[in-house]
N, C-alpha and C. Protein backbone atom coordinates (compact mmCIF):
# COMPACT_ATOMS: atom_id res chain seq x y z
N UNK A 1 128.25 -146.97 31.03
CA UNK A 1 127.35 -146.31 31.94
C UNK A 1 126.66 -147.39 32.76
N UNK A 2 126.54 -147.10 34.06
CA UNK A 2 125.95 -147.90 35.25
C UNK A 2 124.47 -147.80 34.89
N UNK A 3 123.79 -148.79 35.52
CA UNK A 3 122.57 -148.98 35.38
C UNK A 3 121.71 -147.92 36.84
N UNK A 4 122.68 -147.83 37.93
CA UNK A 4 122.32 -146.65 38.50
C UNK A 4 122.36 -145.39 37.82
N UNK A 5 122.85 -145.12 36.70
CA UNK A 5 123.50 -144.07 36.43
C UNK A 5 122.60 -143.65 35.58
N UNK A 6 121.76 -144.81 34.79
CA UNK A 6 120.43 -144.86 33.42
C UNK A 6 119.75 -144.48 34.64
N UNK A 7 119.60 -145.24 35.31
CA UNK A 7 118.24 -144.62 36.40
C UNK A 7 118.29 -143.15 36.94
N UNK A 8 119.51 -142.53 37.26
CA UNK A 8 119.48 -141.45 37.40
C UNK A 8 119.34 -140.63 36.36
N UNK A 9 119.49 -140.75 35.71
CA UNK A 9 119.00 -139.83 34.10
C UNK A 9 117.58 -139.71 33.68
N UNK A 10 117.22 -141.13 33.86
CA UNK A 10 115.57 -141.32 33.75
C UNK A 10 114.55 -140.35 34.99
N UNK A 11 114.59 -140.49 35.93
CA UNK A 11 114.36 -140.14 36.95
C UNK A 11 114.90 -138.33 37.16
N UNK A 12 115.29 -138.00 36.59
CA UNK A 12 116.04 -136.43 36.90
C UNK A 12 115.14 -135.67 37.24
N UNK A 13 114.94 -134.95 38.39
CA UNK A 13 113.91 -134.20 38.45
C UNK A 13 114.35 -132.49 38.54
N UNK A 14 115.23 -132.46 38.06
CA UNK A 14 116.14 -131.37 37.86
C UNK A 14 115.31 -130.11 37.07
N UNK A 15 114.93 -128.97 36.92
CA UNK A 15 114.77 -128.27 36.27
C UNK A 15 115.44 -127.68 35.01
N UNK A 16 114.83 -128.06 34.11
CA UNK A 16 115.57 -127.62 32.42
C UNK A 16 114.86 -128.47 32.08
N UNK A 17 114.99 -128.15 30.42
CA UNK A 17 114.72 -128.81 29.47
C UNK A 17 115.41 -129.89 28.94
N UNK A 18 116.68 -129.93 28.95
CA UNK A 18 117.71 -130.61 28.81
C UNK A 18 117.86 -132.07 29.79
N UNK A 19 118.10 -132.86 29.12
CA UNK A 19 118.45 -134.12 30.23
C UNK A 19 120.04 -134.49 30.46
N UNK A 20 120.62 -134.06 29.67
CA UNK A 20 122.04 -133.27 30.31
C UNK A 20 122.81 -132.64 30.53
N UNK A 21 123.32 -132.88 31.96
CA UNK A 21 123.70 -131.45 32.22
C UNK A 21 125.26 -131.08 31.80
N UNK A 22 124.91 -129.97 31.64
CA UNK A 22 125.83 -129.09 30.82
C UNK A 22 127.57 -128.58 31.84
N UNK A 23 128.68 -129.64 31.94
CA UNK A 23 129.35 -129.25 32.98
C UNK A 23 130.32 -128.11 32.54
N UNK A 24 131.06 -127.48 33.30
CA UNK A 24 131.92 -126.16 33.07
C UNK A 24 133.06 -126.58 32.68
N UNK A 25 134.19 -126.55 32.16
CA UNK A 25 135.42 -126.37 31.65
C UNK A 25 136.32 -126.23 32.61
N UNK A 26 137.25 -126.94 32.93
CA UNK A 26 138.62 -126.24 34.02
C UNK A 26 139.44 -125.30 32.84
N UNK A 27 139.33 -124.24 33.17
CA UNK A 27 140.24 -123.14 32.12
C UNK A 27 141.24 -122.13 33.17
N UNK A 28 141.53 -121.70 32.35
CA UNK A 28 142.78 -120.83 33.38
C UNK A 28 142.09 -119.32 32.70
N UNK A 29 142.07 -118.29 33.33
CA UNK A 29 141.46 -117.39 33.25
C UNK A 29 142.33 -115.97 33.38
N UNK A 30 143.30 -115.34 32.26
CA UNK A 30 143.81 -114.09 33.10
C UNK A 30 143.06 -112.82 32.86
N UNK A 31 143.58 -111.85 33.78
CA UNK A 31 142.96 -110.73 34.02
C UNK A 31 144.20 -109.80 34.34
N UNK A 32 143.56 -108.55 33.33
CA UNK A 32 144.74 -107.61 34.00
C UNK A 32 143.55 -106.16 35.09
N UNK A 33 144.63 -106.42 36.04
CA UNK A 33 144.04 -105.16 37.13
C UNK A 33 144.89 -104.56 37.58
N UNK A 34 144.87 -103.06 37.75
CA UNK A 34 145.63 -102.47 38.15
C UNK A 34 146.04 -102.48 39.59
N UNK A 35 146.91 -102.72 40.29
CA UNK A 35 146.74 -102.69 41.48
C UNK A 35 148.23 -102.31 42.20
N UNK A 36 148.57 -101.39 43.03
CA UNK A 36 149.16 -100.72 43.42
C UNK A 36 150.14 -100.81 44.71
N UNK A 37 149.12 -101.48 45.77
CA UNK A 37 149.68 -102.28 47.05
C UNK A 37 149.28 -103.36 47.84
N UNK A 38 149.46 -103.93 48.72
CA UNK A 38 149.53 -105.25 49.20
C UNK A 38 147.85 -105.47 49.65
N UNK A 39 147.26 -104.21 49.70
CA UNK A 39 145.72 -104.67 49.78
C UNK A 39 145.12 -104.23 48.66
N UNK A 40 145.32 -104.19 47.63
CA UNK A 40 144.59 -103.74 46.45
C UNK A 40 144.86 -105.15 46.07
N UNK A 41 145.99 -106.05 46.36
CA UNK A 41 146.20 -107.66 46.16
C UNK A 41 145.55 -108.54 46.70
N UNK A 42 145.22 -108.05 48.17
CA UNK A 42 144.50 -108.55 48.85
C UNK A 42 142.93 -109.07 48.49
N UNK A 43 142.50 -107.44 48.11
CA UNK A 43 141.08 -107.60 47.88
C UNK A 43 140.86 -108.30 46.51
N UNK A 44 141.58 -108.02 45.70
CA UNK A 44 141.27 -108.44 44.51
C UNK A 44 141.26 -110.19 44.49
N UNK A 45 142.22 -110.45 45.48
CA UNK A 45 142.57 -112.24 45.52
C UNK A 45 141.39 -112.65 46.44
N UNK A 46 141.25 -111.54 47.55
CA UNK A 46 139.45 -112.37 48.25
C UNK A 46 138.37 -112.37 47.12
N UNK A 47 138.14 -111.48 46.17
CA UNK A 47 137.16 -111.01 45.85
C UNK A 47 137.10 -112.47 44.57
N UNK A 48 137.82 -113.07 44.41
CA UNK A 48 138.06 -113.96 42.96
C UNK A 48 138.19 -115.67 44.23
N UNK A 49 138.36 -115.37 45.12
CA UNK A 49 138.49 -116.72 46.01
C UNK A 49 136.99 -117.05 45.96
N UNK A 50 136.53 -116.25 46.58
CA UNK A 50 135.05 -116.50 47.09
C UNK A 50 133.65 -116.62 45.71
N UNK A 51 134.32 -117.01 44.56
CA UNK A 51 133.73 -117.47 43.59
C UNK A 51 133.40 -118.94 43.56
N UNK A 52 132.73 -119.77 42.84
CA UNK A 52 132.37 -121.05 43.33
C UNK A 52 132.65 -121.69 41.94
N UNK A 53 133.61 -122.26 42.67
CA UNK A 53 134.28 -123.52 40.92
C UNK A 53 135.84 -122.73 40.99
N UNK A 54 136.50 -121.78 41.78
CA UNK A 54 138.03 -121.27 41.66
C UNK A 54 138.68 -122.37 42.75
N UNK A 55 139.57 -122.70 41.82
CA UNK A 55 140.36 -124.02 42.65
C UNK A 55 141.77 -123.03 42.64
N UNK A 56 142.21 -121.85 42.25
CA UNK A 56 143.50 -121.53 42.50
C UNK A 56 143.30 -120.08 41.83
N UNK A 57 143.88 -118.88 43.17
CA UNK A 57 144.24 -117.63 42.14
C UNK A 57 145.87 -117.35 42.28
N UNK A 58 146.30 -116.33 41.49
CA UNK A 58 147.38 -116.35 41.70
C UNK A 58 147.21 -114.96 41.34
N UNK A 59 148.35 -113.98 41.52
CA UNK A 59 148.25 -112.75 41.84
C UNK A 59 149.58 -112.01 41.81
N UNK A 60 149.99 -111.52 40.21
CA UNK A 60 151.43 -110.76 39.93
C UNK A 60 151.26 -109.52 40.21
N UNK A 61 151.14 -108.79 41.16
CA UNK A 61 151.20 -107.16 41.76
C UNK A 61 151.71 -106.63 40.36
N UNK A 62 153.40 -106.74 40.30
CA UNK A 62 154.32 -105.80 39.56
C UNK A 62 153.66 -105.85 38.04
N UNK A 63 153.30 -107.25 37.51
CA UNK A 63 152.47 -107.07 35.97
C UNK A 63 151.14 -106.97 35.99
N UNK A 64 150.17 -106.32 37.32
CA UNK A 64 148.66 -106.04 37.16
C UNK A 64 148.45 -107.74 36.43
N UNK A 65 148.45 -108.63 36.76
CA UNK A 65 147.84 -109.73 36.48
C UNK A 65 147.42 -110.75 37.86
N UNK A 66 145.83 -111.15 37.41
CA UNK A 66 145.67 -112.20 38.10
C UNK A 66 144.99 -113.52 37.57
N UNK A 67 145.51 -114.50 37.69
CA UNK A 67 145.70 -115.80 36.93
C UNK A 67 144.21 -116.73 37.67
N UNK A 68 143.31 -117.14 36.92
CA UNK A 68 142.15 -117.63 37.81
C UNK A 68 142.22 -119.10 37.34
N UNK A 69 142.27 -120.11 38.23
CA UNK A 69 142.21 -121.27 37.28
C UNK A 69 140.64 -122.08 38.14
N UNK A 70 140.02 -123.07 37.10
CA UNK A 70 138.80 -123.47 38.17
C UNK A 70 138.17 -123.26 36.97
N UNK A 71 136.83 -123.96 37.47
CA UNK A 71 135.12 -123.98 36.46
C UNK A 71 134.51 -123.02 36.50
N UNK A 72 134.91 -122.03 35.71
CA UNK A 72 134.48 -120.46 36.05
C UNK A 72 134.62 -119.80 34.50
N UNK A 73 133.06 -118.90 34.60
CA UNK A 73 133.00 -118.15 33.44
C UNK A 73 134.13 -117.14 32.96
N UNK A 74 134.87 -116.37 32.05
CA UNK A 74 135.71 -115.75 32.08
C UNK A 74 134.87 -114.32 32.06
N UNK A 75 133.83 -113.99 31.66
CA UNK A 75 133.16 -112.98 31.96
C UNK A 75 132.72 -112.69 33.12
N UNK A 76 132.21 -113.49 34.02
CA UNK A 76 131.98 -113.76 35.26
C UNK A 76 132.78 -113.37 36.13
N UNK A 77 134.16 -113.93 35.91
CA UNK A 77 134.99 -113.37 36.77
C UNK A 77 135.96 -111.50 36.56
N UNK A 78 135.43 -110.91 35.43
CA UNK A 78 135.83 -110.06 34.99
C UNK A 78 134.93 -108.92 35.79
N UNK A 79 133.69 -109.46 35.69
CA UNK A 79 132.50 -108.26 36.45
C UNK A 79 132.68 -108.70 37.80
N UNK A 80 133.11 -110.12 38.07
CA UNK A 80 133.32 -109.75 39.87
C UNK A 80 134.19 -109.42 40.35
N UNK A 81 135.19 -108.93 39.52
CA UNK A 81 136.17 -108.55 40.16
C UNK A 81 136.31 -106.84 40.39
N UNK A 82 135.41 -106.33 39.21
CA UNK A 82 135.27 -104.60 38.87
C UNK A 82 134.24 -104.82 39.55
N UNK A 83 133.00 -105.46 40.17
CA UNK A 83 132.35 -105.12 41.11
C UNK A 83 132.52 -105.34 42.57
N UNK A 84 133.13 -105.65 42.81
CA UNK A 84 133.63 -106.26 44.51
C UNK A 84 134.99 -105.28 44.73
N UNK A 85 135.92 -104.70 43.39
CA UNK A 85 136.64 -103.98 44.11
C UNK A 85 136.96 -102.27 43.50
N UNK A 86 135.97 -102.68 43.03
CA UNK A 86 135.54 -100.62 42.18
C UNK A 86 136.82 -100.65 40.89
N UNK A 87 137.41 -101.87 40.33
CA UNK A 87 138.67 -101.44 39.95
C UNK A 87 138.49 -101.89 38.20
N UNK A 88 139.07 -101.37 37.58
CA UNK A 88 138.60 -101.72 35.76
C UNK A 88 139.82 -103.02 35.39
N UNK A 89 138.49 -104.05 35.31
CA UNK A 89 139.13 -105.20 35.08
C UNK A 89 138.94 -105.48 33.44
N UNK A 90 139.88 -106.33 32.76
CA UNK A 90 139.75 -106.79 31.60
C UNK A 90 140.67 -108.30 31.65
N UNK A 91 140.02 -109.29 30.27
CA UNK A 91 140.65 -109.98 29.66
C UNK A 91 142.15 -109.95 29.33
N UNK A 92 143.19 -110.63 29.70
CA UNK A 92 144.44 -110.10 30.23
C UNK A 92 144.59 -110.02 28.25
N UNK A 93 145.10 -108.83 27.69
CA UNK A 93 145.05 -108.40 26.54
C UNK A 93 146.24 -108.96 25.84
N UNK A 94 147.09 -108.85 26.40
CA UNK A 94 148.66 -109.70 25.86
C UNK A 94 149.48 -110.49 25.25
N UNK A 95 150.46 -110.66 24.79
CA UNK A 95 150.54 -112.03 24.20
C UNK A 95 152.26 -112.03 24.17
N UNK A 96 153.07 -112.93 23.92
CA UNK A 96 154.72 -112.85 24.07
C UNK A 96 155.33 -112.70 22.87
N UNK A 97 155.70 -111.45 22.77
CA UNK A 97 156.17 -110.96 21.46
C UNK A 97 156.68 -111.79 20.24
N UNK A 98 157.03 -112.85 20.81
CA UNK A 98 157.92 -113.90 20.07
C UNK A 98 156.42 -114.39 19.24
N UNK A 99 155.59 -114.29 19.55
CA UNK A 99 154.18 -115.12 18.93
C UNK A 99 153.79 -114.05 17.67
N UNK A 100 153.67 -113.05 17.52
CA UNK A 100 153.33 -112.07 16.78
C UNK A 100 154.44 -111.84 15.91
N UNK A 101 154.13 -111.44 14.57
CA UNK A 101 154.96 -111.43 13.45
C UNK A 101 155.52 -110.45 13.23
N UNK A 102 154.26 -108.96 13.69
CA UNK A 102 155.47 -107.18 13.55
C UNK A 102 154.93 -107.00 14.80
N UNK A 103 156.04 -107.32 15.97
CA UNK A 103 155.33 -106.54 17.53
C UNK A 103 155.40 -105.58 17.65
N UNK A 104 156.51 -104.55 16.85
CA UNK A 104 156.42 -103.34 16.58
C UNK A 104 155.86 -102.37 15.65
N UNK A 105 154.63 -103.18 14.83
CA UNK A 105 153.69 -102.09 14.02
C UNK A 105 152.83 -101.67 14.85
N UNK A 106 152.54 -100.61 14.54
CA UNK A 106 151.22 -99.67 15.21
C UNK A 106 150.12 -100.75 15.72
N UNK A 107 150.09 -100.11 16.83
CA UNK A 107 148.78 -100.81 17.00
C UNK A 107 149.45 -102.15 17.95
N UNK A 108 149.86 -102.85 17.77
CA UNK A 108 150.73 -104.07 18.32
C UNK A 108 151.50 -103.33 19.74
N UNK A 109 152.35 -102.45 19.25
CA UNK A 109 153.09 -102.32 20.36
C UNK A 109 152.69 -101.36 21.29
N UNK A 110 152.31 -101.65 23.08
CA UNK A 110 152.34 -100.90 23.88
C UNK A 110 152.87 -100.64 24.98
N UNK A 111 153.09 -99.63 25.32
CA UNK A 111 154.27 -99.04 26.21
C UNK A 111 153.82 -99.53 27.54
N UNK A 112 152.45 -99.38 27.75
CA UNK A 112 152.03 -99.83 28.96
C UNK A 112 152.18 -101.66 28.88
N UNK A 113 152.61 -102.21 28.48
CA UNK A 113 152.92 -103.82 28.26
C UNK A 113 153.58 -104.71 29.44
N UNK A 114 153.87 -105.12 29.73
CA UNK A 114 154.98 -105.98 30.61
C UNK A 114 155.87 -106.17 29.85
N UNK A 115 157.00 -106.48 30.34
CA UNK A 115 158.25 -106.14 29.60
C UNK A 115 158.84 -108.03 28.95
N UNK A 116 158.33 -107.73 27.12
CA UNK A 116 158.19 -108.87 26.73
C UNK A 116 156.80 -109.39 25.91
N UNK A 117 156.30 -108.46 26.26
CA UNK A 117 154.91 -108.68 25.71
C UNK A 117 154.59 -107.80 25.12
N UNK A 118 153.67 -107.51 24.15
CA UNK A 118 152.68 -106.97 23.56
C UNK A 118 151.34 -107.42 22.85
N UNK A 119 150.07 -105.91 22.83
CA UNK A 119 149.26 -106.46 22.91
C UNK A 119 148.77 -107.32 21.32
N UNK A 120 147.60 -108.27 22.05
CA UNK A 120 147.21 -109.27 21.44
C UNK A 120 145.93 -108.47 19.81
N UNK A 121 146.61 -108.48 19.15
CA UNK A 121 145.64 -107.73 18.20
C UNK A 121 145.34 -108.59 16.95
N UNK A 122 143.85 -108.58 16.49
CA UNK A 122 143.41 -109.75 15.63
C UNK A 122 143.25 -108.97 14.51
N UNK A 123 143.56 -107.83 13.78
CA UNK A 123 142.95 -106.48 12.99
C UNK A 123 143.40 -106.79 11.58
N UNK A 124 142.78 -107.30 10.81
CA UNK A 124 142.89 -107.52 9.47
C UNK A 124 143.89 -106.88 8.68
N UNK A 125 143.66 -105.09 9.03
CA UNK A 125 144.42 -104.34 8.21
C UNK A 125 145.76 -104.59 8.67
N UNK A 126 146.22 -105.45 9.75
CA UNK A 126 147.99 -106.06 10.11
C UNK A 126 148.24 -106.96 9.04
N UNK A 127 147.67 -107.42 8.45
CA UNK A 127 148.15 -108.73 7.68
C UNK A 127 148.95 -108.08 6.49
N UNK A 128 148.74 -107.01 6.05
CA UNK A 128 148.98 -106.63 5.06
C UNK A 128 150.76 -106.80 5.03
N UNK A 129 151.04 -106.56 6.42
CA UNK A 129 152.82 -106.69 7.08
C UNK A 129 153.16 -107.86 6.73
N UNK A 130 152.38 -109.00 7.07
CA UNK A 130 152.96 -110.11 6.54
C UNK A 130 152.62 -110.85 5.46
N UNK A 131 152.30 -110.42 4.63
CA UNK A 131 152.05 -110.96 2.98
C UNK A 131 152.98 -109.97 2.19
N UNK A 132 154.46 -110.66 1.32
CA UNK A 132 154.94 -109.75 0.07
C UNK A 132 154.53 -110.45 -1.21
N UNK A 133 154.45 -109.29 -2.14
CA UNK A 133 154.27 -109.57 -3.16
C UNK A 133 154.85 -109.96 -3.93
N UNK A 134 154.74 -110.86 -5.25
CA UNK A 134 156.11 -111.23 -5.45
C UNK A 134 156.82 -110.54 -6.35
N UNK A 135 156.93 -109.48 -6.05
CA UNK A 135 158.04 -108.15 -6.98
C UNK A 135 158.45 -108.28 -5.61
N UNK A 136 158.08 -108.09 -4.61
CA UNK A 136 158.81 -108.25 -3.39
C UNK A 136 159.60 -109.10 -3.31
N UNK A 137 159.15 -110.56 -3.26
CA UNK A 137 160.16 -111.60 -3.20
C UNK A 137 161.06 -111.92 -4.42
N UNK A 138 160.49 -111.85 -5.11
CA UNK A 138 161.85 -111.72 -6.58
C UNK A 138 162.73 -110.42 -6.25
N UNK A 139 162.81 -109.30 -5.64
CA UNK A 139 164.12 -108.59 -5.13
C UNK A 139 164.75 -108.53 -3.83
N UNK A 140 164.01 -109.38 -3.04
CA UNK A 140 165.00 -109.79 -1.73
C UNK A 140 165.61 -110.73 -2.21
N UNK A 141 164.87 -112.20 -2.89
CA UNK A 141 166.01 -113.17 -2.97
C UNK A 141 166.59 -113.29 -4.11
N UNK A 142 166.67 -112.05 -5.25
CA UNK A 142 167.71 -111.78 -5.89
C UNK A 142 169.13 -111.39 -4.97
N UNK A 143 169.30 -110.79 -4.04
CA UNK A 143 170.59 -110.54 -3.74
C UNK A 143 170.67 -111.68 -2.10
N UNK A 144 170.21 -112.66 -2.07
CA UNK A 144 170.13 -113.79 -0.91
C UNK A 144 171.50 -114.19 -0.83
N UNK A 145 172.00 -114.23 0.78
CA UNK A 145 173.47 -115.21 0.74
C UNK A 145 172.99 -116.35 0.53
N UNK A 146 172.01 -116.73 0.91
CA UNK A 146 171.75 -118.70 0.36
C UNK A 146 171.76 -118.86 -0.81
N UNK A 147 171.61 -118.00 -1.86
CA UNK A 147 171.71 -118.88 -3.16
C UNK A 147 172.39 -117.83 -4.21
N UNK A 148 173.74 -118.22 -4.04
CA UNK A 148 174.38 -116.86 -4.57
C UNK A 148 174.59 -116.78 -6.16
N UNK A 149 174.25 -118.03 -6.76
CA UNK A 149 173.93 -117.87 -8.41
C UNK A 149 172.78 -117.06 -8.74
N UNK A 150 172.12 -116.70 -7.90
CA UNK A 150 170.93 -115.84 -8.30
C UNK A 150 170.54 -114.51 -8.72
N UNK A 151 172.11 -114.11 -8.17
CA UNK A 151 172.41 -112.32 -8.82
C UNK A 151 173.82 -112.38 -9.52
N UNK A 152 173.43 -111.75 -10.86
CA UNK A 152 174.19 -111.89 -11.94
C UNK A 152 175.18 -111.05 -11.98
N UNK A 153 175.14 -109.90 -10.95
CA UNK A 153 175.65 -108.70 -10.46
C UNK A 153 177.25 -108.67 -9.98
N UNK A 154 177.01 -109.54 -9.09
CA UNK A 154 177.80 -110.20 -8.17
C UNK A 154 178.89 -111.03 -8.76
């Protein structure tokens, strides 16, 4: 640290309590919005430009997604976007099926999805899908092609 730099710290006449300041995060930000035609794209991409700290939006019509990248709250940009264009915005909910363990248990899989995805669900009572017991695993890998001394059957 510069000795201009001590002096500027000393000297701060900044309002807060804090003597440093607290900077924002470059994060990437998605959002799903529904949007229908080339100005429902429109508005939604002015309405997320004219935020302060968005260095880039990007804007998938066909998957209702818009991608925010920049020093920007993710809540922040969720209410300015349902307030600037009347439209119900959320936290893009999603995740790529390949990441999730049953994409097809309840609850996991939705029809309204992009094709490839489903949604992102954190719900305790899922786990239960991926934990067997081991009466479970002592009768799957009783009859296993990998280890074929293991069924006496056979």
């Amino acid at each position: 640290m510069g000795a201009l730099d001590h002096l500027s710290n000393i000297f701060d006449c900044s309002s807060g309590s804090s003597r440093l300041k607290k900077r924002k995060q470059l994060q990437t930000v998605e959002i799903k919005v529904k949007m229908d035609c080339e100005g429902c794209e429109r508005k939604v991409k002015k309405a997320v430009e004219g935020m302060k700290g968005v260095k880039q939006v990007d804007v998938d019509r066909k998957s209702h997604k818009v991608t925010v990248i920049g020093y920007v709250d993710p809540g922040k940009v969720v209410s300015r976007v349902a307030h600037r264009t009347g439209k119900r915005a959320e936290i893009w909910p999603y995740v790529p099926y390949d990441v999730v363990d049953h994409p097809y248990a309840p609850g996991v899989y939705d029809r309204k999805a992009p094709a490839g995805y489903v949604r992102n669900v954190q719900d305790p009572q899922m786990s239960y899908l991926t934990r067997a017991s081991s009466t479970e695993v002592r009768y799957t890998t009783a009859f296993s092609d990998e280890n074929p001394a293991a069924c006496a059957i056979m």
